[in-house]
Protein backbone atom coordinates (compact mmCIF):
# COMPACT_ATOMS: atom_id res chain seq x y z
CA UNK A 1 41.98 112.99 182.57
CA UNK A 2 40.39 114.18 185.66
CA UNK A 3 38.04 111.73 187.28
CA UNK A 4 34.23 112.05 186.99
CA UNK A 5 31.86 110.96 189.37
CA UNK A 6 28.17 109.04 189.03
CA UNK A 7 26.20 112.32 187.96
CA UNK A 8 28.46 113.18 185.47
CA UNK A 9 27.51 109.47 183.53
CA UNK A 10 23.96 109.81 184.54
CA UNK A 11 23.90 113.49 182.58
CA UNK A 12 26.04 112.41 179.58
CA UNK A 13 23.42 109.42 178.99
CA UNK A 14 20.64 111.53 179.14
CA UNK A 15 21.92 113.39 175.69
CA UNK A 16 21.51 110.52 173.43
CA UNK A 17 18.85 108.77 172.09
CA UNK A 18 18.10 105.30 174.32
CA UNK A 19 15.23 103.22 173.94
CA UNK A 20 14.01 103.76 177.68
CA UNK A 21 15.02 105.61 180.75
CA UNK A 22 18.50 104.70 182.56
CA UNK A 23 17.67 103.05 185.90
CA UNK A 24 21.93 101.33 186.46
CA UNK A 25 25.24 102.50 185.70
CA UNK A 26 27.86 99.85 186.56
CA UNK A 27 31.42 100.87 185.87
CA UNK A 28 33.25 98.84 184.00
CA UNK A 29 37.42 99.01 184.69
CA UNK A 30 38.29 96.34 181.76
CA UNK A 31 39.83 99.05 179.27
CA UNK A 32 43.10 100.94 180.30
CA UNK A 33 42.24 104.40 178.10
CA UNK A 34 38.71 105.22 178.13
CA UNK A 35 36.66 105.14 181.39
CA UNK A 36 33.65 102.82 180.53
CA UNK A 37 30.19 102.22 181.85
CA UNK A 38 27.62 100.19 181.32
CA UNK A 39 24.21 101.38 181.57
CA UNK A 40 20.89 100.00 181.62
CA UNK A 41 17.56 101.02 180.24
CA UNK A 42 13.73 100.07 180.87
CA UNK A 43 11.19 100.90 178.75
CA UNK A 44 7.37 99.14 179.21
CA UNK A 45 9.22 96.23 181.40
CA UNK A 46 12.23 95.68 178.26
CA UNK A 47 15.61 96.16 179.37
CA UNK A 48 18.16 97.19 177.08
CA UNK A 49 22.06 97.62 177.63
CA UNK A 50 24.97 100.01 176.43
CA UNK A 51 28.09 101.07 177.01
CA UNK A 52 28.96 104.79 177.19
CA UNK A 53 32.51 105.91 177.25
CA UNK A 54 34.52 108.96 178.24
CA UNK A 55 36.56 109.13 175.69
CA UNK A 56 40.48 109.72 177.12
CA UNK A 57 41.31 113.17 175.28
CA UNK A 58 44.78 113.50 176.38
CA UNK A 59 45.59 110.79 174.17
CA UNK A 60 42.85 111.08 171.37
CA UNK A 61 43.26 114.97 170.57
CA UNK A 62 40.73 115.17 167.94
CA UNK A 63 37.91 112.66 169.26
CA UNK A 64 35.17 114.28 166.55
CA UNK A 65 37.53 112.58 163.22
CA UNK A 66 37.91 109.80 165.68
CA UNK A 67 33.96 109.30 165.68
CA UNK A 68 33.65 110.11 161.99
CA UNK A 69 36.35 106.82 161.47
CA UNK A 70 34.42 104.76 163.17
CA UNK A 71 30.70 105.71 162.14
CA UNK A 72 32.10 105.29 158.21
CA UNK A 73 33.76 102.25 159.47
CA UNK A 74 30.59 100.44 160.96
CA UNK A 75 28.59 101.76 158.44
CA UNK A 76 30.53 100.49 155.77
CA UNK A 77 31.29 96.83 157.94
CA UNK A 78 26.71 96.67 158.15
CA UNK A 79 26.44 96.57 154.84
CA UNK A 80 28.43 94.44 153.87
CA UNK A 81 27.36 91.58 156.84
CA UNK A 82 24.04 92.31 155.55
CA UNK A 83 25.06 91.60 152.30
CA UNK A 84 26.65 88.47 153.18
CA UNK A 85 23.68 86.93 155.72
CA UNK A 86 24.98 88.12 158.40
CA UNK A 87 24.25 90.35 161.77
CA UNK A 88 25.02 93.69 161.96
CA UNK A 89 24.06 94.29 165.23
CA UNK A 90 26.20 91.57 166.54
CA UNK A 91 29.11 91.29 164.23
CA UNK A 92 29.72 95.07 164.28
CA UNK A 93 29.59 97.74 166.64
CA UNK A 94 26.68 100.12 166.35
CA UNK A 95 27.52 103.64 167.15
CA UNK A 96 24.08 105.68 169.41
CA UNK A 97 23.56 109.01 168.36
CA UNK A 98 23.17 111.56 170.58
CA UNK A 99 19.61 113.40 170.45
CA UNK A 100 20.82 115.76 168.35
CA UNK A 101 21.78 113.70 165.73
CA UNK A 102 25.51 113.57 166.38
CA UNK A 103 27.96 110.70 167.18
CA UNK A 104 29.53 112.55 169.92
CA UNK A 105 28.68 114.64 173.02
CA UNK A 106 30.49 117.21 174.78
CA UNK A 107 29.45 118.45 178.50
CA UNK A 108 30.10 121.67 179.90
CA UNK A 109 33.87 120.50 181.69
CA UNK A 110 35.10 119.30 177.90
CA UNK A 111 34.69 115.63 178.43
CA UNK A 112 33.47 114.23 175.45
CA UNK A 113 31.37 111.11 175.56
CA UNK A 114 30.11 108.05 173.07
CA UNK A 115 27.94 105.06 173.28
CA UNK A 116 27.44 101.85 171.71
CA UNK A 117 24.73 98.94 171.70
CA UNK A 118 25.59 96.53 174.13
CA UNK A 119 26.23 93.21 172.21
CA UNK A 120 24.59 90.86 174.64
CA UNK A 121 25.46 86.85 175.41
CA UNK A 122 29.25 87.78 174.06
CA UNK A 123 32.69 87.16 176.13
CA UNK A 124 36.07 88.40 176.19
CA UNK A 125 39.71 86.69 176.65
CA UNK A 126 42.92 88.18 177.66
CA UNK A 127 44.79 85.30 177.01
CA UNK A 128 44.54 82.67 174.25
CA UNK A 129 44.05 79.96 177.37
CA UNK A 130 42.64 77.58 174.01
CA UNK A 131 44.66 77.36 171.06
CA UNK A 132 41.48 77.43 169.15
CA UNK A 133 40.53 80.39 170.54
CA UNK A 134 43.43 82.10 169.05
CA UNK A 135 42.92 80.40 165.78
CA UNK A 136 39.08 82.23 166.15
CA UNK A 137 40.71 85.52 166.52
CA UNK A 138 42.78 85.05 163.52
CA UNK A 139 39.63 84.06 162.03
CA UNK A 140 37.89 87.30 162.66
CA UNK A 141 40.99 89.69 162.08
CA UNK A 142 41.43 88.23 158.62
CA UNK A 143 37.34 88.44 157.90
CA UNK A 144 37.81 91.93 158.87
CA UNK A 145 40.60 92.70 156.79
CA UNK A 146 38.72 90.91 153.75
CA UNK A 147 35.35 92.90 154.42
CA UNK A 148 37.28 96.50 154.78
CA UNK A 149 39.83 95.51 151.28
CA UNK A 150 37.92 97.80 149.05
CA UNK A 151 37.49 100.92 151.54
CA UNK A 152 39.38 104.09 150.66
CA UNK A 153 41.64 103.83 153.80
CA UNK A 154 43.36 107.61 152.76
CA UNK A 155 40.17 108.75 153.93
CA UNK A 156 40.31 108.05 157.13
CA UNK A 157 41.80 110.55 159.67
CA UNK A 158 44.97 109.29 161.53
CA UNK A 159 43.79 109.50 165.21
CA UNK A 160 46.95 108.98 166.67
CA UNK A 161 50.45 110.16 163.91
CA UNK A 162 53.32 107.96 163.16
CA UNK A 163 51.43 105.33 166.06
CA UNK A 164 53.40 102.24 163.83
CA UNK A 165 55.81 104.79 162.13
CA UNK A 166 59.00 102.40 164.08
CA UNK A 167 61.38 104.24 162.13
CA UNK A 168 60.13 107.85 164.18
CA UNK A 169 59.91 105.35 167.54
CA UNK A 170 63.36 104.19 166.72
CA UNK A 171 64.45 108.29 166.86
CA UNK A 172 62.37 108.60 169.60
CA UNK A 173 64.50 105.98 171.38
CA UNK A 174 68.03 107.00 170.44
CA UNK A 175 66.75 110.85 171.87
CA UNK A 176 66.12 109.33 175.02
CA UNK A 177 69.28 107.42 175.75
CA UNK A 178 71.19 110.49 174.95
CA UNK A 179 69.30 112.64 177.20
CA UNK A 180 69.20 110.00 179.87
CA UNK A 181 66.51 111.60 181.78
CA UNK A 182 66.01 109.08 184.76
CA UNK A 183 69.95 107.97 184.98
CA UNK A 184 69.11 104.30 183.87
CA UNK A 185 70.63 104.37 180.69
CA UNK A 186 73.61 102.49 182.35
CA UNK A 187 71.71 99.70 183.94
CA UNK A 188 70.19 98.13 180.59
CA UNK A 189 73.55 98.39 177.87
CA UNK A 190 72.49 94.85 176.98
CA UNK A 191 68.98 95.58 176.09
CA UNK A 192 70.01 98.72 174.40
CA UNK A 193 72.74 97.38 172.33
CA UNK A 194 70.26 94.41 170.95
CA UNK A 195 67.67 97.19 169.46
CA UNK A 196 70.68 99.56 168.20
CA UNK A 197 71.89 96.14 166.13
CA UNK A 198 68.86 95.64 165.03
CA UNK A 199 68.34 99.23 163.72
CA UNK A 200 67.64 97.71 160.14
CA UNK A 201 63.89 97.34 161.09
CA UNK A 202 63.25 100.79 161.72
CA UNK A 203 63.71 101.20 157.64
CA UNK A 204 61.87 97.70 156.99
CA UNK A 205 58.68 99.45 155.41
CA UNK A 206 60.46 102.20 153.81
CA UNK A 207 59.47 102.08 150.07
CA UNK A 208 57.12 99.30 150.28
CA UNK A 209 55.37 98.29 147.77
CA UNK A 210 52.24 97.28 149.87
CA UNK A 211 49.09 99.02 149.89
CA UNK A 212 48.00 101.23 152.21
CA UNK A 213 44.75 99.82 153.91
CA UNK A 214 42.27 100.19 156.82
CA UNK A 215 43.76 98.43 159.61
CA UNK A 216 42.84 98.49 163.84
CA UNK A 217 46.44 99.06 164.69
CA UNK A 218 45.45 96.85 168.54
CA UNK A 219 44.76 93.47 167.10
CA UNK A 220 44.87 91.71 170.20
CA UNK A 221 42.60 88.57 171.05
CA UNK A 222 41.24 91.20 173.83
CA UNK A 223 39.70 93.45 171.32
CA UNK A 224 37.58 90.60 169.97
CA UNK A 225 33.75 89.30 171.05
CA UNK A 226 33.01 86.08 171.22
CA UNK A 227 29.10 84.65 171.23
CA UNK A 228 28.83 82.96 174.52
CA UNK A 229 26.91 79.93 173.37
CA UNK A 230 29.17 78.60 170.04
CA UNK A 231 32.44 80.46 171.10
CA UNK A 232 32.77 81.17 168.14
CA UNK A 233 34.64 84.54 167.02
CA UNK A 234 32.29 87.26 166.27
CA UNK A 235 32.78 90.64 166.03
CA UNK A 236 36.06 92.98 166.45
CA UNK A 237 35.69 95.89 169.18
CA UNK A 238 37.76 99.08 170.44
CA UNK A 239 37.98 100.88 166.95
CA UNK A 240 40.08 104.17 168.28
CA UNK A 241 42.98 103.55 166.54
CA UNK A 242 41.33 102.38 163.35
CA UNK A 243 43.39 104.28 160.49
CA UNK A 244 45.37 103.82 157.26
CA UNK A 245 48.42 101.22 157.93
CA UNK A 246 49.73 98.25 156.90
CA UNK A 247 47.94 94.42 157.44
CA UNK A 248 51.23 93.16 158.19
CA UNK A 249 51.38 95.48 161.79
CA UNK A 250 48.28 93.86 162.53
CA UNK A 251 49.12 90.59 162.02
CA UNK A 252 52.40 91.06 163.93
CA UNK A 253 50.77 92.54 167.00
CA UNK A 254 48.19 89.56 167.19
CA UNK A 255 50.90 87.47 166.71
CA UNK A 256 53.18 89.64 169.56
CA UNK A 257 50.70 89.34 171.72
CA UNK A 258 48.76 85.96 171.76
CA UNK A 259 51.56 83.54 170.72
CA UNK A 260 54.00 84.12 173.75
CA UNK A 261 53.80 81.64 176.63
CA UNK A 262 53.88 83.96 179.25
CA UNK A 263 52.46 87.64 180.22
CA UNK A 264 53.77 90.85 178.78
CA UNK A 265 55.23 91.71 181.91
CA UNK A 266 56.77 88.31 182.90
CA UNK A 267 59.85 88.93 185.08
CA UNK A 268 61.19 85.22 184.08
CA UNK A 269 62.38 84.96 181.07
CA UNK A 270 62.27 81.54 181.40
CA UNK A 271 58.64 81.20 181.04
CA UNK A 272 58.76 83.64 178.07
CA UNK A 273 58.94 81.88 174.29
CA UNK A 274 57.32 82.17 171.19
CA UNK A 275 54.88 79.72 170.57
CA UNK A 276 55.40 78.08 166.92
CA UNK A 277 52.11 76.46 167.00
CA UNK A 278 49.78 79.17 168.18
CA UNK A 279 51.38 81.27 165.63
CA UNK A 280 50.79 79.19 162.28
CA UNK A 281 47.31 78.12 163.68
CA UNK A 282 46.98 82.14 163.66
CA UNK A 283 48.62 82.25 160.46
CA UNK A 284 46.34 80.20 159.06
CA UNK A 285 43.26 81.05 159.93
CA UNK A 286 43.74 84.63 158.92
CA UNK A 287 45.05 83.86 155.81
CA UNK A 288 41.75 81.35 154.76
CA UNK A 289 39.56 84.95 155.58
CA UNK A 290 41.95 87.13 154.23
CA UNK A 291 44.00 85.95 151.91
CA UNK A 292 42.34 86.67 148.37
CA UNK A 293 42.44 90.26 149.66
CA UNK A 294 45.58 90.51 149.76
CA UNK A 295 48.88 90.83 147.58
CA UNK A 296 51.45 88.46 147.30
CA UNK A 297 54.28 90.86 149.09
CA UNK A 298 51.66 91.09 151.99
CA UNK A 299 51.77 87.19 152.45
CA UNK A 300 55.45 87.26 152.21
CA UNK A 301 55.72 90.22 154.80
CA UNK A 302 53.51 88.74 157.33
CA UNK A 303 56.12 87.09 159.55
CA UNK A 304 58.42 90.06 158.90
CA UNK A 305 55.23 92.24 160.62
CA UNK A 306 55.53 90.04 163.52
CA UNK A 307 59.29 90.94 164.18
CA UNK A 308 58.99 94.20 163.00
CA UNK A 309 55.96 94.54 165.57
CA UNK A 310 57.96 93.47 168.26
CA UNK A 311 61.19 94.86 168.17
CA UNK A 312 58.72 97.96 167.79
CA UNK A 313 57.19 97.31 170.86
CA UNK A 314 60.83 96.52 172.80
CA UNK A 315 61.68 100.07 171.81
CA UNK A 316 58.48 102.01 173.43
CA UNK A 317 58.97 99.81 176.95
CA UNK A 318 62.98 100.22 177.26
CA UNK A 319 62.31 104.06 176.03
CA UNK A 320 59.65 104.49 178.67
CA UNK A 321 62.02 102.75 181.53
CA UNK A 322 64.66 104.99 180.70
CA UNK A 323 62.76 107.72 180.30
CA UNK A 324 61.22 107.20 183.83
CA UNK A 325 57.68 105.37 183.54
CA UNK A 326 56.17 108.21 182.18
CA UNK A 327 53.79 107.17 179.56
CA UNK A 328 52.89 103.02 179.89
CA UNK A 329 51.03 102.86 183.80
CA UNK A 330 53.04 100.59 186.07
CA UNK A 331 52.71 99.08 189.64
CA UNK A 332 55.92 98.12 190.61
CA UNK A 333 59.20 99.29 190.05
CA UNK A 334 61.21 97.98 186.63
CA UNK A 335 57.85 96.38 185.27
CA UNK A 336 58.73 98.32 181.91
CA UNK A 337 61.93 97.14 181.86
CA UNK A 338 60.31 93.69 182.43
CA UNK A 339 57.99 94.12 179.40
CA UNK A 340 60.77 95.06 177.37
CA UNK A 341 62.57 92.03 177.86
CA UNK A 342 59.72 90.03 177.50
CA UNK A 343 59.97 91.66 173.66
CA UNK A 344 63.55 91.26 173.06
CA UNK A 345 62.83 87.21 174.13
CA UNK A 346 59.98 86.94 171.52
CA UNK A 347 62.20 88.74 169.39
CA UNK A 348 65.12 86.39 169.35
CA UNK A 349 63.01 83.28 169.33
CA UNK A 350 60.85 85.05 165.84
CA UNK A 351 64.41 85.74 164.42
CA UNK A 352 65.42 81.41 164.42
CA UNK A 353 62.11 80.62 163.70
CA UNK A 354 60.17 82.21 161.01
């Protein structure tokens, strides 16, 4: 996307309907997609916060069906926290229309924007630095599996096609080791020969008998609020790639992502396992939330997700080294190739034990 400067925000946030005037904009550089800003209202000495977004058209090609997911989504997620006691306007995130009435505005250059309510007194993690804390996301990620059970997921549009189709990845992967296009192919036989044994879990899901549902297909601990004051796990954020799927490939990317002992992009593998206790205190506390939801082959499957996830994952890095860095951002040279073998580690280590 081409970069936008202070106007351009000030403009888009005039087209939708605040509760004051704007008087800050303070960019916000947290997301790695979407260019994000938080602005600030007044209105008879009450200040109010939101957060307006660019929304990164390059990768989301049809951003209107990606608003109409996640305006049926919230809806449907209010209703049911009402029903329940709860807070909508903190456990959920609430979509701002723009004056018109629309969930979505375009400006004259193309660049279509959104805002949300700012959920206030809430924080953030990249890391599960407190085992408990992971244990709250699992929490949450189950509870939101449980409350979205019963919604017609083949309604929703798919925002981004095959995104956890591995068996189209794993072609994906074998096209660009033939074609070679950045001469590495030859450096990284060992990493390639692991994922080309391992080509069973490309057909894992083939012919499953589990039930398509709505899942957030980014089910990291990143993507989830926490209120400041009882740290408790409240409400599950960055809906883009909410679409029909499989619980299992959420379960597996939480699992990918928060129970390893070291970064995705670790160059030592020695710091790089897979943590057996942050992963059945995961396990766990999803399954108390979401586990009457569910089917019996989805319980059975969910370690399975967390391989499958992986070796998933392994592919898209080693393709994008080989293919020469030219979809996952990097700032230094072989940090893909780093990431992928921070995957094939986990990998190995899921394999012996679950």
């Amino acid at each position: 996307m081409k970069k936008v400067g202070s106007q351009d925000y000030c403009s888009a946030a005039e087209h939708f309907d605040l509760a004051g005037k704007p008087v800050s904009f303070h960019y916000n550089n947290s997301g790695h997609i979407n260019d994000t800003v938080i602005v600030q209202t007044e209105e008879g000495g009450k200040i109010r916060r939101y957060i307006l977004q660019r929304i990164n058209t390059d990768i989301f090609l049809k951003p209107d069906e990606l608003m109409e997911n996640i305006v049926h989504v919230t809806g449907f997620l209010k209703e049911k926290i009402l029903a329940d006691g709860g807070d909508p306007k903190r456990e959920t995130l609430t979509v701002i229309m723009t004056k018109d009435g629309a969930p979505l505005y375009r400006d004259a250059q193309g660049n279509c924007w959104r805002m949300y309510e700012f959920i206030e007194d809430t924080v953030c993690y990249d890391k599960p630095d407190l085992p408990e804390r992971f244990g709250q996301s699992g929490y949450i990620f189950g509870k939101f599996q449980q409350m979205l059970s019963d919604y017609p997921a083949g309604t929703l549009h798919k925002t981004i096609p095959d995104f956890h189709n591995t068996g189209v990845r794993y072609q994906a992967f074998l096209r660009t080791i033939e074609e070679n296009p950045a001469g590495r192919a030859g450096l990284v036989q060992e990493e390639i020969h692991f994922l080309t044994d391992r080509h069973d879990y490309a057909e894992m899901l083939k012919g499953t008998a589990m039930p398509l549902r709505v899942v957030h297909n980014d089910a990291k601990l990143s993507n989830v609020l926490f209120d400041r004051s009882t740290g408790k796990a409240l409400c599950v954020i960055d809906l883009d790639t909410i679409m029909p799927g499989y619980t299992v490939m959420d379960f597996g990317d939480a699992i990918r992502f928060g129970a390893s002992t070291a970064s995705e992009d670790e160059p030592d593998l020695t710091k790089v396992h897979f943590d057996r206790h942050l992963y059945e205190l995961f396990h766990r506390k999803f399954l108390a939330e979401a586990g009457d939801a569910l089917t019996e082959e989805e319980v059975r499957m969910l370690p399975e997700g967390a391989k499958l996830i992986t070796y998933e994952q392994a592919l898209r890095f080693l393709g994008d080294y080989l293919a020469g860095d030219v979809y996952y951002h990097t700032e230094r040279p072989g940090q893909n190739l780093d990431r992928a073998r921070t995957q094939i580690r986990l990998l190995e280590e899921m394999e012996r034990e679950i």
